[in-house]
C-alpha atoms as a PDB file:
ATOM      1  CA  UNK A   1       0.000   0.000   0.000  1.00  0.00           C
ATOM      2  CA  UNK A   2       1.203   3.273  -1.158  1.00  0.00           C
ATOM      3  CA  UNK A   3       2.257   5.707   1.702  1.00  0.00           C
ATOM      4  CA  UNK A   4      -0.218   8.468   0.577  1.00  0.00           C
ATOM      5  CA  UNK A   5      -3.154   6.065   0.808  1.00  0.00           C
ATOM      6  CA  UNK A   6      -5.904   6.118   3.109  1.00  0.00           C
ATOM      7  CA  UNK A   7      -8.805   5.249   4.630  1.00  0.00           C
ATOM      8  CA  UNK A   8     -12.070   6.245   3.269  1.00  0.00           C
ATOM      9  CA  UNK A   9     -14.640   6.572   5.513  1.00  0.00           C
ATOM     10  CA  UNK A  10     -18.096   6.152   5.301  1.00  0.00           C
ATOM     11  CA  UNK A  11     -21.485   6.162   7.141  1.00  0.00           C
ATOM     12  CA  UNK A  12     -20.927   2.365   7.529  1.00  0.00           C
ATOM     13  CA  UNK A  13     -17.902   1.414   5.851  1.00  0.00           C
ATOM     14  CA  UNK A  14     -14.171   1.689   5.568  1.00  0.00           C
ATOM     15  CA  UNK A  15     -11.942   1.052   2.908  1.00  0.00           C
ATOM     16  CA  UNK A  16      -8.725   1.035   0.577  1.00  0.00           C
ATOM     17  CA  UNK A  17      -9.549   0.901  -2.863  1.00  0.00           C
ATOM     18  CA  UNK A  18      -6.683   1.174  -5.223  1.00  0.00           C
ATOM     19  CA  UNK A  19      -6.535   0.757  -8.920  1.00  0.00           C
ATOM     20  CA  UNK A  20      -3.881   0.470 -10.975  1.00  0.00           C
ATOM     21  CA  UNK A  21      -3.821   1.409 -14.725  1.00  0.00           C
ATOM     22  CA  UNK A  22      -1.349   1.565 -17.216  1.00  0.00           C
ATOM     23  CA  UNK A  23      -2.117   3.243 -20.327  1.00  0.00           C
ATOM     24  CA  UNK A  24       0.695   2.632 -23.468  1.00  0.00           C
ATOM     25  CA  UNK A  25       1.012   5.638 -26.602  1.00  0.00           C
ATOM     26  CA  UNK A  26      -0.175   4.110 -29.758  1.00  0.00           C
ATOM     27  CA  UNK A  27       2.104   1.549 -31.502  1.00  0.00           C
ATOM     28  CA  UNK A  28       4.531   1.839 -28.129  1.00  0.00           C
ATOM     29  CA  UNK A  29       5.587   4.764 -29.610  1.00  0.00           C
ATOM     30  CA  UNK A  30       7.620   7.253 -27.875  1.00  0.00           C
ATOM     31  CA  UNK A  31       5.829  10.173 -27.476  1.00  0.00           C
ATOM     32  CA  UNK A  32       5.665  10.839 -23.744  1.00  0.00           C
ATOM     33  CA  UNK A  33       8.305  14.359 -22.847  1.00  0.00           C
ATOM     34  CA  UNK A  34       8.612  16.136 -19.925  1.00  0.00           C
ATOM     35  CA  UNK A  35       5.757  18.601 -21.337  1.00  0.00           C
ATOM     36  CA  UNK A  36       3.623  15.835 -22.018  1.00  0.00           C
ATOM     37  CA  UNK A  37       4.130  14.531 -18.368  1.00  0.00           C
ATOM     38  CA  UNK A  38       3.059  17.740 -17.000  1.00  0.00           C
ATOM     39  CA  UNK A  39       0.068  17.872 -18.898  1.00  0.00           C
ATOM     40  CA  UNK A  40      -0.835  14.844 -17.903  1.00  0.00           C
ATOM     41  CA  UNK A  41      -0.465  15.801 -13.831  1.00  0.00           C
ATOM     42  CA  UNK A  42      -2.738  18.429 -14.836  1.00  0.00           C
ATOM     43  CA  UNK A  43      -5.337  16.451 -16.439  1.00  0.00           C
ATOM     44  CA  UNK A  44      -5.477  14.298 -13.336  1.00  0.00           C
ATOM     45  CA  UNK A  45      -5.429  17.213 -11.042  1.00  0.00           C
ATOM     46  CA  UNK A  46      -8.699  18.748 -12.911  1.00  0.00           C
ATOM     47  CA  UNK A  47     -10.249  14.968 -12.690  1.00  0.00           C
ATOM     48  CA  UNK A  48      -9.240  14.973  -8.688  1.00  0.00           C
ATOM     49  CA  UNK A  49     -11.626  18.390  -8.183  1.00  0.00           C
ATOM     50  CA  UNK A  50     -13.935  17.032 -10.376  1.00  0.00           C
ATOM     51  CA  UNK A  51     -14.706  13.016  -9.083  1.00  0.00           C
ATOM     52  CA  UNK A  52     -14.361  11.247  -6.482  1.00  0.00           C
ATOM     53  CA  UNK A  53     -11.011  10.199  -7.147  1.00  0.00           C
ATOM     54  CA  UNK A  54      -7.434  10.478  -5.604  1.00  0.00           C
ATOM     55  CA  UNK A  55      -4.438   9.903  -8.159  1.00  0.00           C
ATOM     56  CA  UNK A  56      -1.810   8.751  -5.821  1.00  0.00           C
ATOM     57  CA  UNK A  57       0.921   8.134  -8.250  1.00  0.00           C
ATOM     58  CA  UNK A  58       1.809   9.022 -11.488  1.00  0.00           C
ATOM     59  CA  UNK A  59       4.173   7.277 -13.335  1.00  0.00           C
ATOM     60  CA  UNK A  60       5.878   8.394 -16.913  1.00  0.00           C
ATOM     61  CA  UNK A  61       8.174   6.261 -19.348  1.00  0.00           C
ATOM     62  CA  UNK A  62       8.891   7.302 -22.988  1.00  0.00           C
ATOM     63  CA  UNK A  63       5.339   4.899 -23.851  1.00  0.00           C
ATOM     64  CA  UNK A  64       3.596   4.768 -21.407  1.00  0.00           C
ATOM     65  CA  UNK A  65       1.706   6.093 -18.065  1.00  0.00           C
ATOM     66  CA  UNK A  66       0.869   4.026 -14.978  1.00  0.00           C
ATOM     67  CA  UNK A  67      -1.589   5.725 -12.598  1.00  0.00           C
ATOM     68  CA  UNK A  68      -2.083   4.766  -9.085  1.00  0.00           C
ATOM     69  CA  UNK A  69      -5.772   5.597  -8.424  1.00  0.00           C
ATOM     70  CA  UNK A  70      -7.675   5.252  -5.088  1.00  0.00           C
ATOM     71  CA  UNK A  71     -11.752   5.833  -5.149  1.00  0.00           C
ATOM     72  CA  UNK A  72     -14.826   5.237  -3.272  1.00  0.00           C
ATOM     73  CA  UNK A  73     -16.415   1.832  -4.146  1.00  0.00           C
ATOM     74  CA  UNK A  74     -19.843   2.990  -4.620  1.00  0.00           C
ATOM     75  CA  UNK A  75     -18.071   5.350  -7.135  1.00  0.00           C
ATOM     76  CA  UNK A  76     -17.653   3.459 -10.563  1.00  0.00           C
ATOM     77  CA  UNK A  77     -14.234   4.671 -12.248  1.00  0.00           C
ATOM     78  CA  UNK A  78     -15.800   4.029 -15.384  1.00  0.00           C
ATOM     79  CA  UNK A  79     -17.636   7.201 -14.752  1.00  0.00           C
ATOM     80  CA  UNK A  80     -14.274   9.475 -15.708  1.00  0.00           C
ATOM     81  CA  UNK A  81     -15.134  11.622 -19.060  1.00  0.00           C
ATOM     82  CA  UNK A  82     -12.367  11.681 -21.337  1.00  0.00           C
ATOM     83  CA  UNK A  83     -11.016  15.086 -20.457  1.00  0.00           C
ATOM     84  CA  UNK A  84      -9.386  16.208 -22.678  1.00  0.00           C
ATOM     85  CA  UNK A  85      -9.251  15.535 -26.517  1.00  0.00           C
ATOM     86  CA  UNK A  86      -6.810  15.450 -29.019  1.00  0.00           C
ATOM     87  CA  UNK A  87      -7.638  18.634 -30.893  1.00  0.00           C
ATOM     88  CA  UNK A  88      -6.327  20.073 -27.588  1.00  0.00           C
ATOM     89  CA  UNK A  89      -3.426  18.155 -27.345  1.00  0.00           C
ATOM     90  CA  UNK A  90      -2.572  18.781 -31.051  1.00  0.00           C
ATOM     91  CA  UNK A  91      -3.004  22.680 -30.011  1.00  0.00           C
ATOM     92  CA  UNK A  92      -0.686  22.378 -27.432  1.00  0.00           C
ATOM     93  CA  UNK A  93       1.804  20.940 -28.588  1.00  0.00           C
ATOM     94  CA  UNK A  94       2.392  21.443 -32.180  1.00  0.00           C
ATOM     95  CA  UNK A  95       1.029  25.418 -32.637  1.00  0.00           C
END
């Protein structure tokens, strides 16, 4: 368990819940900078204010991401819109 876990507390109920995703660039390709990494801390900051969701960790390589996610059980984490798009990534990045 990470350090920056914790307990969620409910009416009746405690728990941990922690999810771990790891989300690869198209291909494997390298794509993932130091920019890209901080928009991407961003992204998951905006999520945090928005759901019922604490990103924990947040791990870059050069093709991938792995997220460390804890959430509420009665919260699905299915429910997470796809924030942003890549018109806005495109405009970002390459204007």
């Amino acid at each position: 368990m990470s350090q920056n876990s914790k307990y969620i507390h409910k009416s009746h109920t405690v728990t941990v819940l922690l999810y771990h995703f790891v989300s690869s660039a198209k291909y494997r390709r390298v794509v993932i900078t130091d920019s890209v990494d901080k928009v991407i801390v961003e992204i998951c900051d905006d999520i945090e204010k928005r759901y019922e969701v604490n990103f924990l960790e947040i791990g870059t390589d050069k093709n991938h991401v792995h997220f460390l996610i804890q959430s509420d059980p009665s919260y699905s984490i299915t429910k997470l819109d796809n924030p942003i798009t890549v018109d806005q990534l495109t405009e970002t990045f390459f204007s």
